[in-house]
Protein backbone atom coordinates (compact mmCIF):
# COMPACT_ATOMS: atom_id res chain seq x y z
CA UNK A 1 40.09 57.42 41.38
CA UNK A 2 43.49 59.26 41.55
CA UNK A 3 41.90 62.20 39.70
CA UNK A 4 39.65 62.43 42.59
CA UNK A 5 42.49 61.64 45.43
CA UNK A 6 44.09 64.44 44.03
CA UNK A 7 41.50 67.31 43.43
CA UNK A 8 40.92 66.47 47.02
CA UNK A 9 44.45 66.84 48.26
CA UNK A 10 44.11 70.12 46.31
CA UNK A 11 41.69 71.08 48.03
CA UNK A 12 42.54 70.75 51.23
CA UNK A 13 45.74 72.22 50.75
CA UNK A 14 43.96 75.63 49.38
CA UNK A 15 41.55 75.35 52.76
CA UNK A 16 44.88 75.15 54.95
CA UNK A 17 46.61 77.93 53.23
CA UNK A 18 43.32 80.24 53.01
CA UNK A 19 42.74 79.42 56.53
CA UNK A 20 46.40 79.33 58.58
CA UNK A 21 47.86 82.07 55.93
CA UNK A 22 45.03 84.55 55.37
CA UNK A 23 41.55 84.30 57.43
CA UNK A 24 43.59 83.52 61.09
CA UNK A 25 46.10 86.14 60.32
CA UNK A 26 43.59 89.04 59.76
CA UNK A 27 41.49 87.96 62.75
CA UNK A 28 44.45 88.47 64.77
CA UNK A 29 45.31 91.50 63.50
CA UNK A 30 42.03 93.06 63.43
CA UNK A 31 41.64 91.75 67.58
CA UNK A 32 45.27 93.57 68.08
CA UNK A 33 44.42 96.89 66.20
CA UNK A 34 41.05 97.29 68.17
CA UNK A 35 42.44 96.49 71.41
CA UNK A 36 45.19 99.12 70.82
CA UNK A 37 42.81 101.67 69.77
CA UNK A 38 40.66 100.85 73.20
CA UNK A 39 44.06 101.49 75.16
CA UNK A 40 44.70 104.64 73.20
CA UNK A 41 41.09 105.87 73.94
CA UNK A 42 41.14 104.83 77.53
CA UNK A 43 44.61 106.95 77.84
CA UNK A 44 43.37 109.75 76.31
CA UNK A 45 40.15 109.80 78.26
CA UNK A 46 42.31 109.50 81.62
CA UNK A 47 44.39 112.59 80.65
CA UNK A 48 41.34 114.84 79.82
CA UNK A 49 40.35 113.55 83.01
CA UNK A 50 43.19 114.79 84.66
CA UNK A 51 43.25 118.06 83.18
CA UNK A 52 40.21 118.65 83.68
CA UNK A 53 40.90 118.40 87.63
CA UNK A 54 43.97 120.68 87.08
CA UNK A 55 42.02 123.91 85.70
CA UNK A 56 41.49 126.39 88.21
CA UNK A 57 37.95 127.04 88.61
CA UNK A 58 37.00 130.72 87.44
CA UNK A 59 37.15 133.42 90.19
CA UNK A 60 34.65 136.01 90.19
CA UNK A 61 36.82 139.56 91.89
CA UNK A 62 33.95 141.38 91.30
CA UNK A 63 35.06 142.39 87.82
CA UNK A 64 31.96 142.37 85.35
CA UNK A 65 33.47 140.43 82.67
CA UNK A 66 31.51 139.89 79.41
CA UNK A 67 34.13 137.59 77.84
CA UNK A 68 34.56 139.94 75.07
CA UNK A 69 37.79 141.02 75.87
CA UNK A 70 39.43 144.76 75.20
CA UNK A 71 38.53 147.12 72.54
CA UNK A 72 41.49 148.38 70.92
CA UNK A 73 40.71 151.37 68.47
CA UNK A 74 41.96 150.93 65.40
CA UNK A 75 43.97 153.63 63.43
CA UNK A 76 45.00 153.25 60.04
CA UNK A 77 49.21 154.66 59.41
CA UNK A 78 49.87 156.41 55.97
């Protein structure tokens, strides 16, 4: 009878501690990291955002432009 009593105690003493000292903490964390990871997205999404609305749009002066950029000759120094 006090065998049991106590292997009963015992275990409800390991359920506490697993449950208020391991399983709650992690939720918590895991809930804090992924709402700090939304925030970081969200602020990173609203400044692409706004640079996107700061780039000038491309002007066309009539130049032909073929996005290649200048040819420079090369010459080789001896």
């Amino acid at each position: 009878m006090l065998l049991r009593f106590l292997l009963y105690a015992f275990l409800f003493y390991f359920l506490y501690r697993l449950i208020f000292h391991f399983i709650i903490p992690v939720f918590l964390a895991t809930r804090k990291m992924r709402k700090q990871f939304r925030q970081a997205r969200e602020t990173m999404e609203q400044q692409q955002a706004g640079f996107r609305q700061q780039e000038p749009a491309p002007s066309h002066s009539g130049k032909k432009s073929d996005g290649l950029g200048e040819y420079i000759d090369f010459e080789e120094v001896k």
